[in-house]
C-alpha atoms as a PDB file:
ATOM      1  CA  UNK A   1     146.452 141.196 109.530  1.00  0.00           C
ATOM      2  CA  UNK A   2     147.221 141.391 105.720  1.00  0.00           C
ATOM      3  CA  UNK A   3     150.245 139.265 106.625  1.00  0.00           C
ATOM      4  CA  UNK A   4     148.300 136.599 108.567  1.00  0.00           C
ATOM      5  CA  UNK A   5     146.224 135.981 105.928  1.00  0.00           C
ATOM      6  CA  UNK A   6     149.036 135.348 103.376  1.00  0.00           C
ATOM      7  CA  UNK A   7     150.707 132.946 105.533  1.00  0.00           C
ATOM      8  CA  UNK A   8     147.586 131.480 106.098  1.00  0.00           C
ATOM      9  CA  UNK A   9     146.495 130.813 102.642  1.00  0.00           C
ATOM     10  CA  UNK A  10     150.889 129.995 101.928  1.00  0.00           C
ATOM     11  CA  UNK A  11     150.101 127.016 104.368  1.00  0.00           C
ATOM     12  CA  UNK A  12     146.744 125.563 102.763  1.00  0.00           C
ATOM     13  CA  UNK A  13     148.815 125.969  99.566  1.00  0.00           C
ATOM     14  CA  UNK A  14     151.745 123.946 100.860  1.00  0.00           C
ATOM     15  CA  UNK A  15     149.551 121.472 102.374  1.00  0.00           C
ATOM     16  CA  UNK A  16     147.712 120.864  98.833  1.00  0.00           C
ATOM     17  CA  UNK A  17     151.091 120.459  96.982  1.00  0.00           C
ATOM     18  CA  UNK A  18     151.936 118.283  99.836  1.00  0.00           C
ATOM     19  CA  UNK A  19     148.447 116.006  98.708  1.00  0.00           C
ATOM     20  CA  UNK A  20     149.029 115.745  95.620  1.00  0.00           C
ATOM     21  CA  UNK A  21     152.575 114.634  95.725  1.00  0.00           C
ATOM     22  CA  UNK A  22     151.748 111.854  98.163  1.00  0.00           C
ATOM     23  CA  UNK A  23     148.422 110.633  96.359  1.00  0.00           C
ATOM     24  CA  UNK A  24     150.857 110.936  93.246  1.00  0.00           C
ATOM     25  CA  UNK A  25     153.155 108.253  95.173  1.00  0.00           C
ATOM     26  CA  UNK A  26     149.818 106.213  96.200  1.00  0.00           C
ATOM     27  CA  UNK A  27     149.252 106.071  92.624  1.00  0.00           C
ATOM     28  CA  UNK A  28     152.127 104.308  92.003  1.00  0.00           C
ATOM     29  CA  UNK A  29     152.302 101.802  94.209  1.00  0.00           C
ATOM     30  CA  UNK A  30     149.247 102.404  97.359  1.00  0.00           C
ATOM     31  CA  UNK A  31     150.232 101.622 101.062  1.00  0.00           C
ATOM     32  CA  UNK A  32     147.389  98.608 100.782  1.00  0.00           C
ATOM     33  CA  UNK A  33     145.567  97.900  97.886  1.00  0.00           C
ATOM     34  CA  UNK A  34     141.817  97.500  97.879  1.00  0.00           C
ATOM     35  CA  UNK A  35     141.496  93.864  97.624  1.00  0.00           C
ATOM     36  CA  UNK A  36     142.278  93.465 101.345  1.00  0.00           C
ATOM     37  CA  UNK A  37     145.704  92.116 101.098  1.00  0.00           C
ATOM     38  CA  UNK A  38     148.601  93.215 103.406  1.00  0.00           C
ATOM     39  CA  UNK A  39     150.264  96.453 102.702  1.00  0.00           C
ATOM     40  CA  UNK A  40     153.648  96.206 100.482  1.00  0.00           C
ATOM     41  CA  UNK A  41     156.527  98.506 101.907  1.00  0.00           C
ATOM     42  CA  UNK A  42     158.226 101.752 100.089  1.00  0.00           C
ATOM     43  CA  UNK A  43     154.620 103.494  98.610  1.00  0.00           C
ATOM     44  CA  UNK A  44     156.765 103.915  96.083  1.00  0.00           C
ATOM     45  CA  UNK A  45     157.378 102.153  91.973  1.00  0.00           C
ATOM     46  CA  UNK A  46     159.364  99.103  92.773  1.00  0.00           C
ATOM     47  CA  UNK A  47     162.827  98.280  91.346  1.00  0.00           C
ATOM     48  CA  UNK A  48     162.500  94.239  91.045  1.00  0.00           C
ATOM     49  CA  UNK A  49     166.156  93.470  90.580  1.00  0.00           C
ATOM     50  CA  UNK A  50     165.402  89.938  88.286  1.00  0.00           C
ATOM     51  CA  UNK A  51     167.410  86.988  89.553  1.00  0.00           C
ATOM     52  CA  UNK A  52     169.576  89.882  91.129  1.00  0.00           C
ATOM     53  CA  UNK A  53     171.832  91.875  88.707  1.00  0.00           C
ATOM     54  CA  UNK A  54     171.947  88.989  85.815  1.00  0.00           C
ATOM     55  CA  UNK A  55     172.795  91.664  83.454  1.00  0.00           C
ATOM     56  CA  UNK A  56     176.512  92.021  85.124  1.00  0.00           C
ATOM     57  CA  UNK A  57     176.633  88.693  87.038  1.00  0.00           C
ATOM     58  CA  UNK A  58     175.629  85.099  87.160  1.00  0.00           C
ATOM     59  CA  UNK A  59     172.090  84.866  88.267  1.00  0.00           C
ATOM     60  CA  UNK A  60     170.712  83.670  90.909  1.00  0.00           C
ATOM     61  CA  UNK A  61     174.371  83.495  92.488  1.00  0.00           C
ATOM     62  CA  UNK A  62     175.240  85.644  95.696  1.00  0.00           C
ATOM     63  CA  UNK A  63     177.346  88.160  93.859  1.00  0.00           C
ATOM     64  CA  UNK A  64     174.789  88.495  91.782  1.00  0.00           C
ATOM     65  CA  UNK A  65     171.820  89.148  94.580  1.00  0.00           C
ATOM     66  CA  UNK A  66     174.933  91.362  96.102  1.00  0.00           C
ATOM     67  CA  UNK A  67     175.291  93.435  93.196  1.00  0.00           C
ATOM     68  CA  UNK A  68     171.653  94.130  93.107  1.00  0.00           C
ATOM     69  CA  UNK A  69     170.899  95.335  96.571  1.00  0.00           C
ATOM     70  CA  UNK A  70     174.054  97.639  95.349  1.00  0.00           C
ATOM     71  CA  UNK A  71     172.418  99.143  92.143  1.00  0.00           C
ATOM     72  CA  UNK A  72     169.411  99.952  94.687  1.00  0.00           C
ATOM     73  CA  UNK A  73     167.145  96.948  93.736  1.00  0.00           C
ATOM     74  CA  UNK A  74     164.340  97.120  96.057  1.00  0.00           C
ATOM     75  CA  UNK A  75     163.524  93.585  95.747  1.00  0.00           C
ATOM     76  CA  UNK A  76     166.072  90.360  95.229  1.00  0.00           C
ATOM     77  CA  UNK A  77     163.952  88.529  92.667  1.00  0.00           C
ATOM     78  CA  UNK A  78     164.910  84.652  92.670  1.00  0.00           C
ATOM     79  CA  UNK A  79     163.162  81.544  91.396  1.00  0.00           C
ATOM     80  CA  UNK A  80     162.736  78.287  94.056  1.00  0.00           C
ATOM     81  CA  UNK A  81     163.076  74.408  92.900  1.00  0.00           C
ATOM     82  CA  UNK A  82     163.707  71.381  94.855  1.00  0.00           C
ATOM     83  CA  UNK A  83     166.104  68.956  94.999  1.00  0.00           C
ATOM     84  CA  UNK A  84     165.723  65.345  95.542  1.00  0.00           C
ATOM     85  CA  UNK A  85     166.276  65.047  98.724  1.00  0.00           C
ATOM     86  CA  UNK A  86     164.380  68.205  99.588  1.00  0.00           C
ATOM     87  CA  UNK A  87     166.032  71.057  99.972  1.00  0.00           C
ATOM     88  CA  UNK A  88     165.142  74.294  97.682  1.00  0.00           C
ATOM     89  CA  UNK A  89     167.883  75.895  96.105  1.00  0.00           C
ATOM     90  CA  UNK A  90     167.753  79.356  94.076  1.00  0.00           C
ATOM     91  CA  UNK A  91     167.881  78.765  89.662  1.00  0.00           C
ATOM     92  CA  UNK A  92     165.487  79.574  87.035  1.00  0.00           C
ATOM     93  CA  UNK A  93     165.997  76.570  84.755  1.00  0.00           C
ATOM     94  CA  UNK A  94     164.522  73.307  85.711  1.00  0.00           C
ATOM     95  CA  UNK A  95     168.013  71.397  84.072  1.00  0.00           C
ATOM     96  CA  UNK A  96     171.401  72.405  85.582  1.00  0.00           C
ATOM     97  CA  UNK A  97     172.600  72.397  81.970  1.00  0.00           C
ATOM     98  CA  UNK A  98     172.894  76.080  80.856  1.00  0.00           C
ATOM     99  CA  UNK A  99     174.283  77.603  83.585  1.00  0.00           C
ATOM    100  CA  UNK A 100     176.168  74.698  85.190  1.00  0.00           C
ATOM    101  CA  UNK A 101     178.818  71.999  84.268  1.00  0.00           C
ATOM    102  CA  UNK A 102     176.516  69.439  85.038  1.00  0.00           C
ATOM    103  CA  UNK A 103     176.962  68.120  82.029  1.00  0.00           C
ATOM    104  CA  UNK A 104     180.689  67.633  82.242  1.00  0.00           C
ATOM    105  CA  UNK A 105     180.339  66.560  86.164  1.00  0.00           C
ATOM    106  CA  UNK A 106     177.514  64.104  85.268  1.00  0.00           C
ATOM    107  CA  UNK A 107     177.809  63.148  81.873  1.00  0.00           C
ATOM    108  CA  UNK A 108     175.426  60.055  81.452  1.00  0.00           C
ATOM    109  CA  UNK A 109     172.838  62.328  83.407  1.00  0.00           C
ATOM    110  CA  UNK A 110     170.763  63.966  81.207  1.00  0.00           C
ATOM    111  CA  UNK A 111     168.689  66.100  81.066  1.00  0.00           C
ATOM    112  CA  UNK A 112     170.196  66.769  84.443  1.00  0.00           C
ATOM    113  CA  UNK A 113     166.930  68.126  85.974  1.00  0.00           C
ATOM    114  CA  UNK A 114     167.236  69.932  89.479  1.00  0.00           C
ATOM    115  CA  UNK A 115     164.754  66.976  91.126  1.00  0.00           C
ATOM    116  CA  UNK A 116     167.009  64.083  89.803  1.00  0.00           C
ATOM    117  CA  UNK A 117     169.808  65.372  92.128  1.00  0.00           C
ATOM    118  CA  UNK A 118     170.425  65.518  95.957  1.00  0.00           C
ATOM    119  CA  UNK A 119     171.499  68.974  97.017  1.00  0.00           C
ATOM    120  CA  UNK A 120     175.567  67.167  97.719  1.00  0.00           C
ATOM    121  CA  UNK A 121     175.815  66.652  93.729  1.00  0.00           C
ATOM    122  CA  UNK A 122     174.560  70.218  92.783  1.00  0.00           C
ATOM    123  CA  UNK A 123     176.903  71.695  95.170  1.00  0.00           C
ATOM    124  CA  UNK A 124     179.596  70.184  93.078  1.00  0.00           C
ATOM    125  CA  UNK A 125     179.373  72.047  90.053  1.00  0.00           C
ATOM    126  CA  UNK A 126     180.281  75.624  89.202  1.00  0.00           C
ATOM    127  CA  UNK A 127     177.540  77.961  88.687  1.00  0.00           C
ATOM    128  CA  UNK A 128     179.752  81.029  87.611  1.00  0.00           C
ATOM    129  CA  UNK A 129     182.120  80.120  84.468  1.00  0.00           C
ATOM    130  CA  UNK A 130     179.588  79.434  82.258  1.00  0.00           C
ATOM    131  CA  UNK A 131     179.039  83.451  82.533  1.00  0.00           C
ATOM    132  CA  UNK A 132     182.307  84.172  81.796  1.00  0.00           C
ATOM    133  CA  UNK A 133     181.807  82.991  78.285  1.00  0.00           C
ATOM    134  CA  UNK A 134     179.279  84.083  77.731  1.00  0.00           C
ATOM    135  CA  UNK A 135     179.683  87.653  78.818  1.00  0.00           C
ATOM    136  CA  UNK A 136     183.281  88.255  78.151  1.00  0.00           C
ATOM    137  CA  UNK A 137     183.207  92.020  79.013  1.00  0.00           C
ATOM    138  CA  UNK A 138     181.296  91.514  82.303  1.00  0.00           C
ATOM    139  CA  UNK A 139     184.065  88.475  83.415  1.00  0.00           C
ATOM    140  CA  UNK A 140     185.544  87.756  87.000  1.00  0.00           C
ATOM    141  CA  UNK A 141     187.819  85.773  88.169  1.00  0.00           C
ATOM    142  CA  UNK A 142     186.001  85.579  91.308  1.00  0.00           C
ATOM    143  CA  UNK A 143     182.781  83.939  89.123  1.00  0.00           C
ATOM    144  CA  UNK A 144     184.604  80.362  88.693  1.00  0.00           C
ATOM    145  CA  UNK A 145     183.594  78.287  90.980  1.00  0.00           C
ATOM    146  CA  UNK A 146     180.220  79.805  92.182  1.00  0.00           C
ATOM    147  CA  UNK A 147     178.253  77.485  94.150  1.00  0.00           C
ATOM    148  CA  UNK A 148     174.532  77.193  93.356  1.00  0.00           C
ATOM    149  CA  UNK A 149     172.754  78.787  96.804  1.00  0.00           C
ATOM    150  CA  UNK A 150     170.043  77.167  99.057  1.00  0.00           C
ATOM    151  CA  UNK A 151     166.785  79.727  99.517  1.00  0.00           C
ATOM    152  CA  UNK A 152     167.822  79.433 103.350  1.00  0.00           C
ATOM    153  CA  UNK A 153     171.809  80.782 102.462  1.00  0.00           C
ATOM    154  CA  UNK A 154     170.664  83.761 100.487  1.00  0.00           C
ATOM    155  CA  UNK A 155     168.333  84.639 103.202  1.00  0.00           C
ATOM    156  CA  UNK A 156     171.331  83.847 105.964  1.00  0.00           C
ATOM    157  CA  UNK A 157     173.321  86.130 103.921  1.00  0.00           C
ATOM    158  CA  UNK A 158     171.099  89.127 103.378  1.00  0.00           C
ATOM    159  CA  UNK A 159     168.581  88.338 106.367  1.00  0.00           C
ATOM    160  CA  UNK A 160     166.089  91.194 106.641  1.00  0.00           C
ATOM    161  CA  UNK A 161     167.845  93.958 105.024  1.00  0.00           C
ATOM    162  CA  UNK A 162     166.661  92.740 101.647  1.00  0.00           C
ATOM    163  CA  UNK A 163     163.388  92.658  99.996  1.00  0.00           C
ATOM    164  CA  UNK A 164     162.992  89.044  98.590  1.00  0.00           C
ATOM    165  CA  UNK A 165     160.631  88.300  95.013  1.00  0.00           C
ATOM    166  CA  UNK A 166     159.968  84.209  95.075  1.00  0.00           C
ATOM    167  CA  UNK A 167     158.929  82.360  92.464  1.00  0.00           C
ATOM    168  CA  UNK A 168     157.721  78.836  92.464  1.00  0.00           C
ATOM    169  CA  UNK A 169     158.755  78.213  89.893  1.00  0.00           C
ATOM    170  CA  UNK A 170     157.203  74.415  88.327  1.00  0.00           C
ATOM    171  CA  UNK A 171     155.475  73.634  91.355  1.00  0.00           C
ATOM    172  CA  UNK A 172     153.896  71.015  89.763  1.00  0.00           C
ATOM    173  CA  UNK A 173     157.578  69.030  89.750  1.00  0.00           C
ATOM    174  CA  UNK A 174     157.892  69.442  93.263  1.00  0.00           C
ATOM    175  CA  UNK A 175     154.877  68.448  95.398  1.00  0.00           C
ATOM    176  CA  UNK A 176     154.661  69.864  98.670  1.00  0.00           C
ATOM    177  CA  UNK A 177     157.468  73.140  97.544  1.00  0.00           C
ATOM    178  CA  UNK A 178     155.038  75.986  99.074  1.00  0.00           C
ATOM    179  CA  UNK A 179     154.616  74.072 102.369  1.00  0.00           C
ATOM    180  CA  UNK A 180     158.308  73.909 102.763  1.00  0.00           C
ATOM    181  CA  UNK A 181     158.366  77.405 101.349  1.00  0.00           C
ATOM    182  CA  UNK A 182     156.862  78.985 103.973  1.00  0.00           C
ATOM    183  CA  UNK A 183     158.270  76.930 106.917  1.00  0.00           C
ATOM    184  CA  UNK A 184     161.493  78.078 105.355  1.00  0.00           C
ATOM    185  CA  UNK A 185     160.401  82.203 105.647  1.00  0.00           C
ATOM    186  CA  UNK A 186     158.952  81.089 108.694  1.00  0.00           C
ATOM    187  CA  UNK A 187     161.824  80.089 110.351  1.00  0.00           C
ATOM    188  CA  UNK A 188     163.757  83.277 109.541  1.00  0.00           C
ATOM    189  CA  UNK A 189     161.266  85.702 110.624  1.00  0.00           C
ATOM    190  CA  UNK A 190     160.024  87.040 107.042  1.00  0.00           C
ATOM    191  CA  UNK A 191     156.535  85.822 107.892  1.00  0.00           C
ATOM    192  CA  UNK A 192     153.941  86.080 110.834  1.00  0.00           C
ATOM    193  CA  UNK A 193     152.676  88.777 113.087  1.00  0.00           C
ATOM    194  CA  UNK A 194     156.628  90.185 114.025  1.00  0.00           C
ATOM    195  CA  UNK A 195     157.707  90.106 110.166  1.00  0.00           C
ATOM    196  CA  UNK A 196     157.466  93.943 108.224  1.00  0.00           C
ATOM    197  CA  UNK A 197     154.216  93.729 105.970  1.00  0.00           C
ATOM    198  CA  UNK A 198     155.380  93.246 102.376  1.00  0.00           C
ATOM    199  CA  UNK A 199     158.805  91.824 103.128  1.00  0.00           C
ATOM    200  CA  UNK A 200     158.465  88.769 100.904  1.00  0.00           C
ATOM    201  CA  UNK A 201     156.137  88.868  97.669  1.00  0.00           C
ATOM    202  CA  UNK A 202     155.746  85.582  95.836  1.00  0.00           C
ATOM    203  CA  UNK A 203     155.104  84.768  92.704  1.00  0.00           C
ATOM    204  CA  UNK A 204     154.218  81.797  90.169  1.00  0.00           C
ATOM    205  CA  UNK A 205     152.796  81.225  86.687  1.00  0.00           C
ATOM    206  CA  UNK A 206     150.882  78.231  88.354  1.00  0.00           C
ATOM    207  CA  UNK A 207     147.808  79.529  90.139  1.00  0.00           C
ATOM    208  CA  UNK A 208     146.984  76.823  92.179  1.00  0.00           C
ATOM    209  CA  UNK A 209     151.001  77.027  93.958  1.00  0.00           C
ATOM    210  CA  UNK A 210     148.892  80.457  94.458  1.00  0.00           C
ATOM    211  CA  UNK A 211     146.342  79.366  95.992  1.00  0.00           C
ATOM    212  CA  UNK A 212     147.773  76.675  98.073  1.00  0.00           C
ATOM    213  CA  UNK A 213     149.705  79.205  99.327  1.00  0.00           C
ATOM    214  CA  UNK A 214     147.016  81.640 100.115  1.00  0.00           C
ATOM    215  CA  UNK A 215     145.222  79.519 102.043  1.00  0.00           C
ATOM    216  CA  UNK A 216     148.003  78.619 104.263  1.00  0.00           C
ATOM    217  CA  UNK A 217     148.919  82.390 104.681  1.00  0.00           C
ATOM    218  CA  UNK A 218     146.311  84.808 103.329  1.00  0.00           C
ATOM    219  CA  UNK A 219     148.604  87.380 104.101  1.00  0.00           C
ATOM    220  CA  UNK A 220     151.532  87.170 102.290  1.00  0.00           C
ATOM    221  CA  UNK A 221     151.509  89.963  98.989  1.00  0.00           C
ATOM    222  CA  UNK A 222     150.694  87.368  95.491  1.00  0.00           C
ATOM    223  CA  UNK A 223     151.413  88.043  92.061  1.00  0.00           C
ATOM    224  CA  UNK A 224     150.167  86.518  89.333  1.00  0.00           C
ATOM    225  CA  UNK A 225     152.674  85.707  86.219  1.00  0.00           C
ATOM    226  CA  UNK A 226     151.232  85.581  83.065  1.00  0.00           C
ATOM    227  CA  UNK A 227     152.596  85.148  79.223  1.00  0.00           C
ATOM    228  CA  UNK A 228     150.945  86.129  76.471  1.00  0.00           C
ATOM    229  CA  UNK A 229     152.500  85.166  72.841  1.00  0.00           C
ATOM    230  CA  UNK A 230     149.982  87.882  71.373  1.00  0.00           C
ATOM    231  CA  UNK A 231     148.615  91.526  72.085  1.00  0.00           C
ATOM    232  CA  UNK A 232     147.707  90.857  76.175  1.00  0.00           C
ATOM    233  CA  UNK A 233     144.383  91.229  77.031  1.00  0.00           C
ATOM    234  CA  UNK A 234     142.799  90.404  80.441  1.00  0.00           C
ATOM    235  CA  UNK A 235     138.421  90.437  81.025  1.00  0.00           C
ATOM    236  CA  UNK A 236     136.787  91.738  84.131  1.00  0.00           C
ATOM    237  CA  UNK A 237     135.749  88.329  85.365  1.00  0.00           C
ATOM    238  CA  UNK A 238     139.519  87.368  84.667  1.00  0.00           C
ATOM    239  CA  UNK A 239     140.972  90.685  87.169  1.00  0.00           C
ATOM    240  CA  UNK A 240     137.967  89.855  89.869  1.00  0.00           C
ATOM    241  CA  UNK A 241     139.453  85.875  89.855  1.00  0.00           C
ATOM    242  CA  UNK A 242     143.302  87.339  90.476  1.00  0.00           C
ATOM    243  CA  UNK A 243     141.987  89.880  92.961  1.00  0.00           C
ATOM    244  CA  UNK A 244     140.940  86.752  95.052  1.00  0.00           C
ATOM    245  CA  UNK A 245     144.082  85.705  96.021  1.00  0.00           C
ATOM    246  CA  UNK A 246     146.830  88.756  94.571  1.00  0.00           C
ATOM    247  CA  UNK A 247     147.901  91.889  94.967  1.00  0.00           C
ATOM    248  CA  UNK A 248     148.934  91.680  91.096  1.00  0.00           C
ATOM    249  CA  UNK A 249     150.093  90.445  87.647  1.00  0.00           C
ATOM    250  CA  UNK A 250     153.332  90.407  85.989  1.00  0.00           C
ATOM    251  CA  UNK A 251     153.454  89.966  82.415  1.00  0.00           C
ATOM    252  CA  UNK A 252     155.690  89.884  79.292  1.00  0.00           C
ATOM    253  CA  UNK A 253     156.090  93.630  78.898  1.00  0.00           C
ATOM    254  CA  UNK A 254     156.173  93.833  75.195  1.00  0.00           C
ATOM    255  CA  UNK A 255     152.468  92.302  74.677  1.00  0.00           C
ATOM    256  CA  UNK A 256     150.861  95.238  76.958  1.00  0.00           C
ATOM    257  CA  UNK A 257     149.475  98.295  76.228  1.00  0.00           C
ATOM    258  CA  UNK A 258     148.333 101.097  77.790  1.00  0.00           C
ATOM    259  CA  UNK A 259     144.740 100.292  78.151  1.00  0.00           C
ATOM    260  CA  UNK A 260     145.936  96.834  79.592  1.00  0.00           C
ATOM    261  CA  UNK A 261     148.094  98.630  82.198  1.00  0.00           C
ATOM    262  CA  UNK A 262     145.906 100.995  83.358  1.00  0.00           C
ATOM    263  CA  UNK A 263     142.853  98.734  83.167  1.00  0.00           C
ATOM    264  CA  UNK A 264     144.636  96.781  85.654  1.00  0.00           C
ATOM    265  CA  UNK A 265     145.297  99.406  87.957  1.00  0.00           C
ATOM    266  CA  UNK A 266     141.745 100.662  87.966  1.00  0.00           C
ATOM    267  CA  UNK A 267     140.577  97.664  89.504  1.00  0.00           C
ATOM    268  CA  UNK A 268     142.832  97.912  92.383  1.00  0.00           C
ATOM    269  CA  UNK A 269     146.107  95.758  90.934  1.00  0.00           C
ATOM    270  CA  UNK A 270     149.641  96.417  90.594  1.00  0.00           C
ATOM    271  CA  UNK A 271     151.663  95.615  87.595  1.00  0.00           C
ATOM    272  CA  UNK A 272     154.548  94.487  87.181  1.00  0.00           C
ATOM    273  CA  UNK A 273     156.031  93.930  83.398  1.00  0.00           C
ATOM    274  CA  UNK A 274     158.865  91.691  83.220  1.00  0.00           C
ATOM    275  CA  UNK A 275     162.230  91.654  81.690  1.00  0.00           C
ATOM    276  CA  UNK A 276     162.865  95.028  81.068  1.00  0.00           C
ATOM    277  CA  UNK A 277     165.764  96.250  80.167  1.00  0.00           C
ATOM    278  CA  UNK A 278     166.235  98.873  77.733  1.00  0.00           C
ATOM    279  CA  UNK A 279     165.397 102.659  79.176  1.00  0.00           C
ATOM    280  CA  UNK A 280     163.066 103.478  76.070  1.00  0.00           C
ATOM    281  CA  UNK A 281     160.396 100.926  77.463  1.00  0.00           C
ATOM    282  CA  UNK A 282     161.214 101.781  80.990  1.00  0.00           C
ATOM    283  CA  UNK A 283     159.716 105.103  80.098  1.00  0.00           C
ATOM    284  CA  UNK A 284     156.930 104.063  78.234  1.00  0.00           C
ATOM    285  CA  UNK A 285     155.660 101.686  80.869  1.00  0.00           C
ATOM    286  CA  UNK A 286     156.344 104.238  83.523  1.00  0.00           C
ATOM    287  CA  UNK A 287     153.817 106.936  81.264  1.00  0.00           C
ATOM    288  CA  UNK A 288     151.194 103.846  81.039  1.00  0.00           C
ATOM    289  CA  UNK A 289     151.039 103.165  84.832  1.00  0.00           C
ATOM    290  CA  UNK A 290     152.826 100.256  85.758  1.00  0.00           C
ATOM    291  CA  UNK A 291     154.022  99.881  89.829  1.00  0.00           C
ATOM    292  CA  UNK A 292     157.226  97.925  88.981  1.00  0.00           C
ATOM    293  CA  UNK A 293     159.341  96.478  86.625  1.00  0.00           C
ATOM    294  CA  UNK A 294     161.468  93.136  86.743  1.00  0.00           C
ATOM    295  CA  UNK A 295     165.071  94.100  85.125  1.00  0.00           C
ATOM    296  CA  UNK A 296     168.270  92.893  84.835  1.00  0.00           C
ATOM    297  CA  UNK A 297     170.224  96.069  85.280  1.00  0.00           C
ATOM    298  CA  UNK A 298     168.398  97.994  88.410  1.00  0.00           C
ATOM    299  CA  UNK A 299     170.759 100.681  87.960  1.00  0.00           C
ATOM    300  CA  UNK A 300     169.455 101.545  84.445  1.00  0.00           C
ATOM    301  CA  UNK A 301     165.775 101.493  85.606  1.00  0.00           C
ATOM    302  CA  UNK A 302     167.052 103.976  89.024  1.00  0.00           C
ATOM    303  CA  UNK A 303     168.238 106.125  86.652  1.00  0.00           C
ATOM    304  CA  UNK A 304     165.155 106.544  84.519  1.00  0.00           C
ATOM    305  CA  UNK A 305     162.935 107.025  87.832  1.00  0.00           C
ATOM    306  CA  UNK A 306     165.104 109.953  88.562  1.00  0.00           C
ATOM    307  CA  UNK A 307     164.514 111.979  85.740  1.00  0.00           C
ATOM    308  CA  UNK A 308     161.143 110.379  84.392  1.00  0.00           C
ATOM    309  CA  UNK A 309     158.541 113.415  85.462  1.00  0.00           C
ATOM    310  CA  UNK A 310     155.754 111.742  84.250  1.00  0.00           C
ATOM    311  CA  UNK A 311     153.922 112.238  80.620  1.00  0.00           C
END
């Protein structure tokens, strides 16, 4: 009898342990938020591998996006412009010039910006070498002569085994990009009833690309950039306004705090800072709350999450 009862209260002492370790994980990152929007996958702090694994390769190249899902990114984290014929292709800067020879191809083009150029003439310059120079130790060969990708050949290539992190990124340059956007995800089953909840979040500093985009699909995870050149600070009416269309806010990780953070996740947000890269702030903004960080080396920020413990 004596033993029943030991087992018995062993079990209820499992099953609490068991509680607290999963509402510990819900913490982080909950299965669906409470502003109604669709669940995001893992329940778990997410690894945002930013414009794949730019720290070792060139970004927003294949290798680069290949490299990430490698290092254990959870997401593929890529920014979406337009060319001038309408395709979207996959590069931060709104000018080919910094990480193209589009100034050496097109010489009396400048400022050689992305909508000036069908996607034939971008797919003529070499998105790699310019990476080679500038990160000598991280060189390859194999990095001359990198084609800048299409959205719709990263997603042929990686399909749904990857996690993808959009950005519209200058909407306002290129009327009509969420529409085409979504017809794009659409078409490759990463939206709609049959696509896994979560499997594409977007993102944009413009909140009416946002908008327009939540009221075509309601259901597709938001976040909310933000940049603050001072200490951050967001009001209540501010949160209740982002909770309206997003599951959360990413933000310049050096102008938070932890009040900001955890202010943020109070009210039902996630937050993600962006870029970070060194493992001293990694920890910091682990101990202040945050569900996810944007970095450049995904590897570094795995590493951390295995032996941060919590403060």
């Amino acid at each position: 009898m004596k033993g029943n009862v030991f087992l018995r209260k062993l079990t209820v002492m499992l099953l609490m342990i068991g509680l607290v370790i999963t509402g510990s994980a819900g913490s982080i990152a909950s299965a669906k938020e409470n502003n109604g929007h669709s669940a995001l996958p893992h329940g778990k702090f997410l690894v945002i591998g930013h414009r794949g694994a730019s720290g070792y390769a060139p970004e927003e190249t294949i290798p680069s996006f290949q490299l990430a899902k490698k290092l254990k990114a959870d997401y593929l984290e890529m920014d979406v412009q337009m060319t001038k014929d309408g395709h979207l292709i996959v590069m931060h800067d709104t000018s080919l010039k910094r990480t193209t020879n589009a100034e050496k191809v097109y010489p009396d083009r400048a400022p050689w910006q992305i909508k000036d150029f069908t996607l034939k003439e971008i797919k003529k310059l070499d998105a790699g070498s310019w990476f080679n120079k500038e990160y000598p130790e991280y060189a390859k060969p194999s990095y001359r002569g990198l084609k800048v990708p299409t959205l719709e050949e990263v997603i042929k290539k990686f399909g749904r085994n990857a996690n993808y992190y959009i950005e519209t990124k200058n909407p306002e340059l290129y009327p009509g990009v969420e529409k085409k956007l979504l017809n794009v995800l659409r078409q490759y089953h990463l939206l709609g009833p049959n696509a896994q909840s979560g499997k594409v979040i977007i993102q944009s500093f413009s909140k009416d690309s946002l908008l327009k985009i939540h009221k075509m699909d309601p259901n597709i995870p938001l976040v909310q950039l933000l940049s603050y050149d001072q200490p951050a600070h967001m009001t209540n009416h501010e949160i209740k306004d982002i909770k309206k269309y997003a599951v959360g806010a990413g933000m310049n990780f050096d102008m938070i705090d932890k009040a900001y953070v955890q202010k943020l996740r109070k009210n039902g947000l996630l937050v993600h800072p962006y870029t970070v890269n060194n493992e001293d702030d990694m920890r910091r903004l682990l101990s202040w709350g945050a569900t996810g960080m944007f970095t450049n080396y995904a590897d570094r920020l795995n590493k951390v999450l295995k032996t941060y413990h919590g403060s």
